[in-house]
C-alpha atoms as a PDB file:
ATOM      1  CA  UNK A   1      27.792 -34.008 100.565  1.00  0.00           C
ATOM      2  CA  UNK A   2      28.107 -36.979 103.011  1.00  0.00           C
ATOM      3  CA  UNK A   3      31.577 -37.697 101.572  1.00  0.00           C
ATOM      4  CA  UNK A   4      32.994 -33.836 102.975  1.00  0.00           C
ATOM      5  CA  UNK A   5      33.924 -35.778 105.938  1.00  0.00           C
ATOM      6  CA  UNK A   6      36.484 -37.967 104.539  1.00  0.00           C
ATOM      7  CA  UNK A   7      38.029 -35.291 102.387  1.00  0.00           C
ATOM      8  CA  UNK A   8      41.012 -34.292 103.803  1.00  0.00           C
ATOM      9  CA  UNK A   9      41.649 -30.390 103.946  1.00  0.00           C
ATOM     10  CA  UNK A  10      43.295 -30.025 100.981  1.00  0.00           C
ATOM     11  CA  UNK A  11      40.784 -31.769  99.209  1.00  0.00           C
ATOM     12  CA  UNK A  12      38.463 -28.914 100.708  1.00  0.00           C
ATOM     13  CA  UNK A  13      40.303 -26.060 100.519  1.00  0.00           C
ATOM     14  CA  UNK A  14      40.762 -27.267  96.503  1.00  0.00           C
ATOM     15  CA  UNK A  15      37.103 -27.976  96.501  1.00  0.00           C
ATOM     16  CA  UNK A  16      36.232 -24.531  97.529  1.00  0.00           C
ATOM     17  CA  UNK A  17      38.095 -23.105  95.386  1.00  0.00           C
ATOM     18  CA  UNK A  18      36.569 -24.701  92.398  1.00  0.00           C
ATOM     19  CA  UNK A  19      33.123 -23.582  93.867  1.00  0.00           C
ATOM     20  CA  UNK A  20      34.047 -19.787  94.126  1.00  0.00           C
ATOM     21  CA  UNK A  21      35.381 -20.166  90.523  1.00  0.00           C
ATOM     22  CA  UNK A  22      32.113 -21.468  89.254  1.00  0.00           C
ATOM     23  CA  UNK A  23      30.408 -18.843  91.119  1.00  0.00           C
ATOM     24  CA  UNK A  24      32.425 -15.739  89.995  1.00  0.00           C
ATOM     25  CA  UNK A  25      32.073 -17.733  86.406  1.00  0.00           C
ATOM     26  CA  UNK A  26      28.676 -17.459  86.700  1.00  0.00           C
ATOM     27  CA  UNK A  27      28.039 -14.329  87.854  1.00  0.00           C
ATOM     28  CA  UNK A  28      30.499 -13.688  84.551  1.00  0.00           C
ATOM     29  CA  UNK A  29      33.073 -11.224  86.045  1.00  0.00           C
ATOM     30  CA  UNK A  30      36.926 -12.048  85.199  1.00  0.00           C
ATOM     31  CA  UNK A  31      39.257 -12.365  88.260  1.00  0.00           C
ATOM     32  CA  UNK A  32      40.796  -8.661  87.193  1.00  0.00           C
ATOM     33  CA  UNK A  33      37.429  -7.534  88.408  1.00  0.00           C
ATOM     34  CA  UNK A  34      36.873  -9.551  91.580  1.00  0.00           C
ATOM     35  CA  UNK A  35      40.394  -8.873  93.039  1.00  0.00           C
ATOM     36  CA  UNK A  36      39.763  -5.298  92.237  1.00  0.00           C
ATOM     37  CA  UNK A  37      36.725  -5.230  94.010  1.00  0.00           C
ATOM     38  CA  UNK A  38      37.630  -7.493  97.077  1.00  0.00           C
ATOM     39  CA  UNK A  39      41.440  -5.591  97.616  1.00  0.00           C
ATOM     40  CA  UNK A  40      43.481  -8.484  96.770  1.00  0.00           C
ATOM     41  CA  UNK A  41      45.997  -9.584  94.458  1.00  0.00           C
ATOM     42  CA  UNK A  42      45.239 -11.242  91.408  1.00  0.00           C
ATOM     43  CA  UNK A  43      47.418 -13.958  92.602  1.00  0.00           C
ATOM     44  CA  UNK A  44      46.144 -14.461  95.548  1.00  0.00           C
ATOM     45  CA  UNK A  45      42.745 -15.066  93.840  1.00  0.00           C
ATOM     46  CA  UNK A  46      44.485 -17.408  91.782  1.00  0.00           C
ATOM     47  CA  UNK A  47      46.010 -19.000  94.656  1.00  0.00           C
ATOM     48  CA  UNK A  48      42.288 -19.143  96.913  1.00  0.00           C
ATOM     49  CA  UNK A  49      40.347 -20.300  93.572  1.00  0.00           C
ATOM     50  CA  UNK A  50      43.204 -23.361  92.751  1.00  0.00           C
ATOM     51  CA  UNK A  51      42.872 -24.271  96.500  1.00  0.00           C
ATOM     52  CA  UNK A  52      46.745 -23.427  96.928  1.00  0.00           C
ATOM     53  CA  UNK A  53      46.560 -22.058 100.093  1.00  0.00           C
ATOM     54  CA  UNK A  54      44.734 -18.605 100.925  1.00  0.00           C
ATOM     55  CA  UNK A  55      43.723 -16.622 103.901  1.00  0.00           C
ATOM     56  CA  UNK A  56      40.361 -16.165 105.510  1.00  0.00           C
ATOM     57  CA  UNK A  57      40.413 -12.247 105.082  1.00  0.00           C
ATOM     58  CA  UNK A  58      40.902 -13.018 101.022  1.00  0.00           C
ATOM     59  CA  UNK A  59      37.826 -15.604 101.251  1.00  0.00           C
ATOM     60  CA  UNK A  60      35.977 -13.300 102.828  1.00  0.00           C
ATOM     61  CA  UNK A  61      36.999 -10.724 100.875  1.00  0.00           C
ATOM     62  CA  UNK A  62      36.075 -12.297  97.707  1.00  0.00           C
ATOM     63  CA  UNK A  63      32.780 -13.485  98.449  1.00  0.00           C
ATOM     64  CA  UNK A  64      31.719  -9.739  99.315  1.00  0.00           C
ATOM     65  CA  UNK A  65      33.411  -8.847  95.950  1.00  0.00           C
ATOM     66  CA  UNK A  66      31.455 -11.370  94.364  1.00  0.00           C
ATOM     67  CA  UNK A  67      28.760 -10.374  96.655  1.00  0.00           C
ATOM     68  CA  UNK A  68      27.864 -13.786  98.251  1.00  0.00           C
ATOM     69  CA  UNK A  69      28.109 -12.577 101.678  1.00  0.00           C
ATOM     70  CA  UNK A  70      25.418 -14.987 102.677  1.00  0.00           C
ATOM     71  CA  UNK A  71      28.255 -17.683 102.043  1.00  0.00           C
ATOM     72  CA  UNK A  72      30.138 -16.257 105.208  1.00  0.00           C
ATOM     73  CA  UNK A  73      26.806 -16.993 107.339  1.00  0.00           C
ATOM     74  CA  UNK A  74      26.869 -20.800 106.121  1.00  0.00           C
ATOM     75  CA  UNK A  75      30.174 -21.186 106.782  1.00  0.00           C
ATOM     76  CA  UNK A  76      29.858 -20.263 110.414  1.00  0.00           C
ATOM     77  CA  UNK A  77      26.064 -20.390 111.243  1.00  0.00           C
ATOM     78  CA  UNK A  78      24.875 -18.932 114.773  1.00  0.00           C
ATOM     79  CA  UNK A  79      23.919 -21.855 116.881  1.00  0.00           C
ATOM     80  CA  UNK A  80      19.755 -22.219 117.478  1.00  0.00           C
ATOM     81  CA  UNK A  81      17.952 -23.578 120.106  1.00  0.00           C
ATOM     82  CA  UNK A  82      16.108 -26.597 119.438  1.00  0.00           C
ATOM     83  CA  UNK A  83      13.227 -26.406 121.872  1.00  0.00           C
ATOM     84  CA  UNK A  84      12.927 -30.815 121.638  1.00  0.00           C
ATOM     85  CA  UNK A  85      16.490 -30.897 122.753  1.00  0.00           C
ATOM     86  CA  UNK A  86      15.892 -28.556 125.692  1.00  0.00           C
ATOM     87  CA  UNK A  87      13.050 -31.168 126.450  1.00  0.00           C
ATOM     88  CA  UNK A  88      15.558 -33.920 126.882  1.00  0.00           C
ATOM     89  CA  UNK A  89      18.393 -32.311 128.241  1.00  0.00           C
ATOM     90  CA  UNK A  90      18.443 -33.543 132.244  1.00  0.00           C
ATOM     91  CA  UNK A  91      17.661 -30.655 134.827  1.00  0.00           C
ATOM     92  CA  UNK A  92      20.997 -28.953 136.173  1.00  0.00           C
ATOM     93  CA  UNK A  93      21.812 -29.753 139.536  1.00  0.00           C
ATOM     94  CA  UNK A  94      19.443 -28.117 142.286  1.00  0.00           C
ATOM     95  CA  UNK A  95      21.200 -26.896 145.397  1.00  0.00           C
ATOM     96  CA  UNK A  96      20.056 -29.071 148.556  1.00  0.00           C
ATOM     97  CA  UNK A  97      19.184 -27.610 151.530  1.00  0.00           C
ATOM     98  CA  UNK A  98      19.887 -29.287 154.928  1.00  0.00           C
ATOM     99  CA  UNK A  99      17.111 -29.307 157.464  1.00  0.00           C
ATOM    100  CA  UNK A 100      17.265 -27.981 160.266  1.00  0.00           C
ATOM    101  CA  UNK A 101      18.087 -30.178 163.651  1.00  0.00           C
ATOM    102  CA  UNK A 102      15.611 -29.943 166.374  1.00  0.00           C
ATOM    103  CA  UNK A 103      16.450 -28.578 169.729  1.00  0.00           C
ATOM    104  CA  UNK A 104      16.714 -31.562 172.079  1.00  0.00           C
ATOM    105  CA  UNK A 105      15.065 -30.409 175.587  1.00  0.00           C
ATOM    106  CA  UNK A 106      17.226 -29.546 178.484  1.00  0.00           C
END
């Protein structure tokens, strides 16, 4: 997994594609099936599963075809607060106040 960050994003995009393969493989449905479920071409199954270049609505759309929609959240996770970094994040700014000047005697 380390190595992800020196793959380049073909590399990734070819990787991915393998991955969905092996999942729709798995889950033994042919890609007739899938891009009749998802609303896609065959093709462009063909295209997203050799990592030839694809869109994000036909990822999408195949992993709720191959109903891995959990795959969506872990591509784009919502952020979480982590309470210990709250602990050392430095306090914002407070607004200073000035204090008042005493009235001098006449």
């Amino acid at each position: 997994m380390a190595d992800i960050v020196f793959k380049t994003a073909k590399e990734l995009q070819t990787d991915l594609g393998q991955r969905l393969r092996r999942l729709r493989l798995a889950r033994n449905i042919d890609q007739r099936t899938v891009a009749g479920k998802a609303g896609i071409s065959e093709k462009a199954l063909r295209n997203l599963e050799s990592g030839n270049g694809s869109t994000v609505e036909t990822l999408l759309r195949t992993l709720k075809a191959l109903g891995y929609t959990q795959g969506i959240e872990m591509l784009a996770p919502e952020p979480t607060i982590d309470p210990l970094a709250l602990l050392h994040r430095a306090k914002p700014p407070q607004r200073v106040r000035r204090t008042r000047k005493q009235k001098v005697g006449l």
